[in-house]
C-alpha atoms as a PDB file:
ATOM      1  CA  UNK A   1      71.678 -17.058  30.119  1.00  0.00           C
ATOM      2  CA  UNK A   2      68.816 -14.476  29.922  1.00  0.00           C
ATOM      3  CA  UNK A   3      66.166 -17.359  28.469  1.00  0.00           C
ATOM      4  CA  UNK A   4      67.360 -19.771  31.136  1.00  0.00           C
ATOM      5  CA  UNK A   5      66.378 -17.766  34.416  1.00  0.00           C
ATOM      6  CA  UNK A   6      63.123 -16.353  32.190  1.00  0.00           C
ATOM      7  CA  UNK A   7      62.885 -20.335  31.592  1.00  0.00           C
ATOM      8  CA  UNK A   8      63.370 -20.705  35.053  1.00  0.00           C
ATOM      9  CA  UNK A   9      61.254 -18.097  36.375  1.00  0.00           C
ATOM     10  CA  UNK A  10      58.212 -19.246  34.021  1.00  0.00           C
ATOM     11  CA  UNK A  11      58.292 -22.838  35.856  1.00  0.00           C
ATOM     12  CA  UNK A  12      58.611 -21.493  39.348  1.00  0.00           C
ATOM     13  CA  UNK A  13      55.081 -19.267  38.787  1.00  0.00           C
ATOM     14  CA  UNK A  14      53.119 -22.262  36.797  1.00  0.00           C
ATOM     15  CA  UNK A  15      54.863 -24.217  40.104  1.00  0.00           C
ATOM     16  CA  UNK A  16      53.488 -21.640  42.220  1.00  0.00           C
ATOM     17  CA  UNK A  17      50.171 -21.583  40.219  1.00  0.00           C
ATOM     18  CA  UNK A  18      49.170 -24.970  40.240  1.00  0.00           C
ATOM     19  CA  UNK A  19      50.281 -25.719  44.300  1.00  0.00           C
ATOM     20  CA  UNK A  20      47.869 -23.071  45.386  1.00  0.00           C
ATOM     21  CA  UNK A  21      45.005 -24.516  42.824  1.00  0.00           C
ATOM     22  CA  UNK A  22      45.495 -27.606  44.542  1.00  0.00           C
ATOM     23  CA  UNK A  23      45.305 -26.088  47.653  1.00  0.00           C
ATOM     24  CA  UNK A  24      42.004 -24.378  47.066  1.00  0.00           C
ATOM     25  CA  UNK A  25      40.287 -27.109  45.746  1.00  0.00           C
ATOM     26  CA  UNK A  26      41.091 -29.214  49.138  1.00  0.00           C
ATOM     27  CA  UNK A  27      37.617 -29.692  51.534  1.00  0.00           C
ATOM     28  CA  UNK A  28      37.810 -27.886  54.798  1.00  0.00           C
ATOM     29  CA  UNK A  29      36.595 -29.680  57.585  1.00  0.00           C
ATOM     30  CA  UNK A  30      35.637 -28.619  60.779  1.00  0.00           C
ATOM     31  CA  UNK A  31      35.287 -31.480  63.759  1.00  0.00           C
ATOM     32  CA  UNK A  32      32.737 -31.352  66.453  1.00  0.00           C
ATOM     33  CA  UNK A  33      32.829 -34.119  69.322  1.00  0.00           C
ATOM     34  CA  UNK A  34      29.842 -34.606  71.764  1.00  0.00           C
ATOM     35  CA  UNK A  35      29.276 -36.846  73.991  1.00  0.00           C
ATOM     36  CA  UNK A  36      28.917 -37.071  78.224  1.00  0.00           C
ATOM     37  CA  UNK A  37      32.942 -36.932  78.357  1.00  0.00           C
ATOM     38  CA  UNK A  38      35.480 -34.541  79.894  1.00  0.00           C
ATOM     39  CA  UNK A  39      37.062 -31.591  77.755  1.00  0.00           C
ATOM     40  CA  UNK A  40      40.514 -33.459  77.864  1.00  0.00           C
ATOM     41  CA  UNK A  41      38.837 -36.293  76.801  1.00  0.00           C
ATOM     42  CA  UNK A  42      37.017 -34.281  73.676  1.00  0.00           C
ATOM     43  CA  UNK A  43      40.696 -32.779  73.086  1.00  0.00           C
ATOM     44  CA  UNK A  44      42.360 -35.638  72.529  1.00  0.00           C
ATOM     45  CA  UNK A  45      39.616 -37.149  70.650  1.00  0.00           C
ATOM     46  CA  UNK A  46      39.625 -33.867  68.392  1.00  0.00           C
ATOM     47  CA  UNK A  47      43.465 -34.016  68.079  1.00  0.00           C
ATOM     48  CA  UNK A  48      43.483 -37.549  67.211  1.00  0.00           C
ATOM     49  CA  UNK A  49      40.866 -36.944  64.123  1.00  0.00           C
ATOM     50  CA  UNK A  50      42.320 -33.937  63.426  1.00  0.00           C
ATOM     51  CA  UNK A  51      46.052 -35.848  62.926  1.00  0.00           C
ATOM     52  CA  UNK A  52      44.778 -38.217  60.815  1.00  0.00           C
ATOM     53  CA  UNK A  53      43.354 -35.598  58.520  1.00  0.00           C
ATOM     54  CA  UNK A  54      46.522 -34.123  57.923  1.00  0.00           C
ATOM     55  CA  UNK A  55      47.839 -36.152  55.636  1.00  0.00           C
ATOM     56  CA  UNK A  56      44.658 -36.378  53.555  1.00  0.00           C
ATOM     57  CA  UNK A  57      44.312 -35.185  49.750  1.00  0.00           C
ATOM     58  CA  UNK A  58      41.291 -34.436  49.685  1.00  0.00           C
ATOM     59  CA  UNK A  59      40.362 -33.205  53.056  1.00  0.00           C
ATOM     60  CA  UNK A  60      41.977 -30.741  54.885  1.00  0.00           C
ATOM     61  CA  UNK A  61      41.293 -29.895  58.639  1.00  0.00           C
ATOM     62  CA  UNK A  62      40.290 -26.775  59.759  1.00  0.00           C
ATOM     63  CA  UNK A  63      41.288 -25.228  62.674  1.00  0.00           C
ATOM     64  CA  UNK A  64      38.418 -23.749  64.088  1.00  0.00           C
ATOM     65  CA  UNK A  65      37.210 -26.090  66.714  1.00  0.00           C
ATOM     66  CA  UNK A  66      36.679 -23.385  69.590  1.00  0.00           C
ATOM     67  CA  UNK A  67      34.467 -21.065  67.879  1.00  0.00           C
ATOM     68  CA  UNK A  68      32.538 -24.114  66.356  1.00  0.00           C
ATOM     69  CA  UNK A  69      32.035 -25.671  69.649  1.00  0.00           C
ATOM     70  CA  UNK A  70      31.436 -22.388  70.907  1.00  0.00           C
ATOM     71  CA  UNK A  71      28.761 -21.347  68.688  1.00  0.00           C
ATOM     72  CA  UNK A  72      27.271 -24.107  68.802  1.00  0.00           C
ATOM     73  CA  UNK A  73      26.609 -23.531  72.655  1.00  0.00           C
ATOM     74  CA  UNK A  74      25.481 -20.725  71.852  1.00  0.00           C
ATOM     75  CA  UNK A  75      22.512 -22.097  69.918  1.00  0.00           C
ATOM     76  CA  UNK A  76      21.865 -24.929  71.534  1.00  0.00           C
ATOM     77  CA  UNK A  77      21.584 -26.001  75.870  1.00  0.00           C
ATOM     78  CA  UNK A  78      24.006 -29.029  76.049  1.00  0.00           C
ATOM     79  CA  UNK A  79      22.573 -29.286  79.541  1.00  0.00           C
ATOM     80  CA  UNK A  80      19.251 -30.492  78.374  1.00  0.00           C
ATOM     81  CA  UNK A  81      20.348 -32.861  75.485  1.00  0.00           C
ATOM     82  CA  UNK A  82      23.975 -34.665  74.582  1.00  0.00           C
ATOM     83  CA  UNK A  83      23.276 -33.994  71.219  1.00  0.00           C
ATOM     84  CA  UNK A  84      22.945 -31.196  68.735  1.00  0.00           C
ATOM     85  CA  UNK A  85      20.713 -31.478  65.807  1.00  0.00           C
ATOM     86  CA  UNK A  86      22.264 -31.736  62.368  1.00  0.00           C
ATOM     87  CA  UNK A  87      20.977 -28.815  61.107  1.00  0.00           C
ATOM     88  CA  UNK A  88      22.658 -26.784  63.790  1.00  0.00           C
ATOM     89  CA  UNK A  89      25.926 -28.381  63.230  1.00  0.00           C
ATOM     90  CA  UNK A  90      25.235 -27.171  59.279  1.00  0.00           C
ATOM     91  CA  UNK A  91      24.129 -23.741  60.265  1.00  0.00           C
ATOM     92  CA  UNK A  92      27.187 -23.309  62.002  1.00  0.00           C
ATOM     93  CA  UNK A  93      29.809 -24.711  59.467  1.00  0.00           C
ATOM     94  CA  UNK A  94      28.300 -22.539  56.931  1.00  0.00           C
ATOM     95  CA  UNK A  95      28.581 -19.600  58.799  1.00  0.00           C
ATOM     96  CA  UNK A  96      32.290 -20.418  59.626  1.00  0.00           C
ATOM     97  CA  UNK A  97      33.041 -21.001  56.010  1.00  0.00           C
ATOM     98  CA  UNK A  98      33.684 -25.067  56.161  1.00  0.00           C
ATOM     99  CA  UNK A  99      32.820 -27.443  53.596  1.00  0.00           C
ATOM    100  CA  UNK A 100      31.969 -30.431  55.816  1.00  0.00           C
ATOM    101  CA  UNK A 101      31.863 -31.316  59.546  1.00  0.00           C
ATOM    102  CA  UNK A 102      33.024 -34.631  60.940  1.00  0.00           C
ATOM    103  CA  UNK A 103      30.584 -35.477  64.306  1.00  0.00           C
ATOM    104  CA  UNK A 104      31.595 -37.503  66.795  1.00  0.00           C
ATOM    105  CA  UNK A 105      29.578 -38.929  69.416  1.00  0.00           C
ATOM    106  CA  UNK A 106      31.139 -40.469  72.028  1.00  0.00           C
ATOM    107  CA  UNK A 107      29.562 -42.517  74.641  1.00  0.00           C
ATOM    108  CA  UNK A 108      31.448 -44.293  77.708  1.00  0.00           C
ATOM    109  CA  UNK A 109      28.929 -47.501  78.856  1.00  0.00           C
ATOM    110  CA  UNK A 110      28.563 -48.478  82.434  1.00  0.00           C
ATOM    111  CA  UNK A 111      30.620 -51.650  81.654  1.00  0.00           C
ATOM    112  CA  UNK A 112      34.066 -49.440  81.073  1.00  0.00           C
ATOM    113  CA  UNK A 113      33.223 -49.459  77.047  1.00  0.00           C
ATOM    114  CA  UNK A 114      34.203 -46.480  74.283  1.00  0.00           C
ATOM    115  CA  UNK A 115      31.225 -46.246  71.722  1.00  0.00           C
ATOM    116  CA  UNK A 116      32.057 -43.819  69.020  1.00  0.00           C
ATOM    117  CA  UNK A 117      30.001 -42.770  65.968  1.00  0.00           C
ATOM    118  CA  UNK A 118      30.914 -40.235  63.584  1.00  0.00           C
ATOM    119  CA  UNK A 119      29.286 -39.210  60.239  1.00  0.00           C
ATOM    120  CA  UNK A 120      30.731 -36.746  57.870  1.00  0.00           C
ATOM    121  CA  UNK A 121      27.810 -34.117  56.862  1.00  0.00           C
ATOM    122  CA  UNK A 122      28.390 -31.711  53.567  1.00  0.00           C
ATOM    123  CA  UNK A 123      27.297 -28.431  54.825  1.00  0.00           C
ATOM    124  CA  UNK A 124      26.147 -27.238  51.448  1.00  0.00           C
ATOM    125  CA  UNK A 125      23.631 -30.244  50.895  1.00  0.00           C
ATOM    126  CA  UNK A 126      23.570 -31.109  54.894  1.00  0.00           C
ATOM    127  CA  UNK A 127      23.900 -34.852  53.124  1.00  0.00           C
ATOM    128  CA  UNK A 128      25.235 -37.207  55.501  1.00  0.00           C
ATOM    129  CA  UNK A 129      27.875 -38.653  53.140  1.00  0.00           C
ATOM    130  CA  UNK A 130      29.506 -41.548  55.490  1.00  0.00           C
ATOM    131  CA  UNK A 131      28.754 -42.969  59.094  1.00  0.00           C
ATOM    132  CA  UNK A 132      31.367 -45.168  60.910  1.00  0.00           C
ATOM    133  CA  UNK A 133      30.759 -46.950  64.506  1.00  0.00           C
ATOM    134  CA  UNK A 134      33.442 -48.081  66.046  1.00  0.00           C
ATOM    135  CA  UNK A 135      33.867 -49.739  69.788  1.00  0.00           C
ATOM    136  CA  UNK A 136      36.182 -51.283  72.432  1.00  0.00           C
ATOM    137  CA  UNK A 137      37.130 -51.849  76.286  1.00  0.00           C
ATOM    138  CA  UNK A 138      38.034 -47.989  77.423  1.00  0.00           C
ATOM    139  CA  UNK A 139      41.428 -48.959  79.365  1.00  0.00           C
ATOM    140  CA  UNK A 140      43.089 -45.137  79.238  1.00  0.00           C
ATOM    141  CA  UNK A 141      43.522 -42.482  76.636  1.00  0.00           C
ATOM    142  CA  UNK A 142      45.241 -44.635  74.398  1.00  0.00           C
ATOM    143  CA  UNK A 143      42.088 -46.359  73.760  1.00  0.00           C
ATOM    144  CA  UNK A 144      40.404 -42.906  72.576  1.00  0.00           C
ATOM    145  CA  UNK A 145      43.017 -42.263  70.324  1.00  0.00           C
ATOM    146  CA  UNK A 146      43.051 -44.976  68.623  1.00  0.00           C
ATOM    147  CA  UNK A 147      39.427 -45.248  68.441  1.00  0.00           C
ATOM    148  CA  UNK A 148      39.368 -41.355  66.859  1.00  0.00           C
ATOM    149  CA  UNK A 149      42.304 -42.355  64.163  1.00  0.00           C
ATOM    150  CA  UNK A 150      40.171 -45.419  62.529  1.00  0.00           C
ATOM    151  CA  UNK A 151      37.028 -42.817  62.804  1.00  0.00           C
ATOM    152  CA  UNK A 152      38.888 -40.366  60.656  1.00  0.00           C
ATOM    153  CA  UNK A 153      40.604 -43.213  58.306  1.00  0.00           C
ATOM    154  CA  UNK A 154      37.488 -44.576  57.707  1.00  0.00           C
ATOM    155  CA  UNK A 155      35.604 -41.494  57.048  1.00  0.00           C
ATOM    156  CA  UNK A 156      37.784 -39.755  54.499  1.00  0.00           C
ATOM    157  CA  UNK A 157      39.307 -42.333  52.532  1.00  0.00           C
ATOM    158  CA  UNK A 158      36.828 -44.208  49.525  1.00  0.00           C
ATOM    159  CA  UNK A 159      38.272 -47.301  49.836  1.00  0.00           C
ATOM    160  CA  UNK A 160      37.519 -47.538  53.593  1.00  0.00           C
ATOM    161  CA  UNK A 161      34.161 -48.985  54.830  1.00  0.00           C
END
């Protein structure tokens, strides 16, 4: 009875073990979204990438979006330019203790239509590893969603182009 609980007990740990090795070897990423657009709009954007990262296996989000954004205004005047330079987006992500960011500029045209580009930068190397560009009519939020979800599907997996 005594070598089947110690049996027992031996699995649970090397169980234990090897789900939080797993765990640590996952990438955090951090997503920024720019873009002339409202903050609900940016929010559901953000929550839309960040869904689809979820479920990854290689990738795993990281909640940090506020102080990225954040510190980012900080460094830079978003009133003078719609974008942010790569290297401050790296700066940034290091100092928040990410892996990679996922950028996403989004751009609404003149003729109603959702432009959105995204690249996936390695903080370490500041390597921009993929790009996607992705477009369509903007009819209502639905449209940013699922604009956001083939972004992030396309990004992360290998197989994707």
């Amino acid at each position: 009875m005594k070598s089947k609980i110690l049996i027992l007990t031996l699995l649970f740990f090397s169980c234990t073990v090897l789900a939080e090795e797993a765990s640590a070897q996952l990438k955090k990423v951090a997503v920024y979204i720019e873009g002339e657009i409202g903050s609900t709009d940016k929010s559901i954007i953000s929550s839309a990438v960040l869904g689809r990262m979820s479920g990854n296996k290689e990738y795993a989000p990281f909640e940090r979006n506020e102080s990225f954004v954040g510190a980012l205004t900080k460094e830079h005047d978003f009133q003078l330019s719609g974008e942010v330079a790569d290297e401050e987006i790296r700066n940034v992500g290091n100092r928040l203790g990410v892996d990679y960011v996922v950028a996403v500029s989004v751009i609404i045209s003149r003729d109603n239509k959702c432009h959105m580009s995204a690249k996936l930068i390695n903080i370490e190397t500041g390597a921009i590893l993929k790009t996607v560009n992705v477009s369509r009519q903007n009819e209502d939020s639905s449209v940013l969603t699922t604009l956001a979800n083939n972004i992030a599907y396309r990004l992360l997996n290998k197989q994707s182009k």
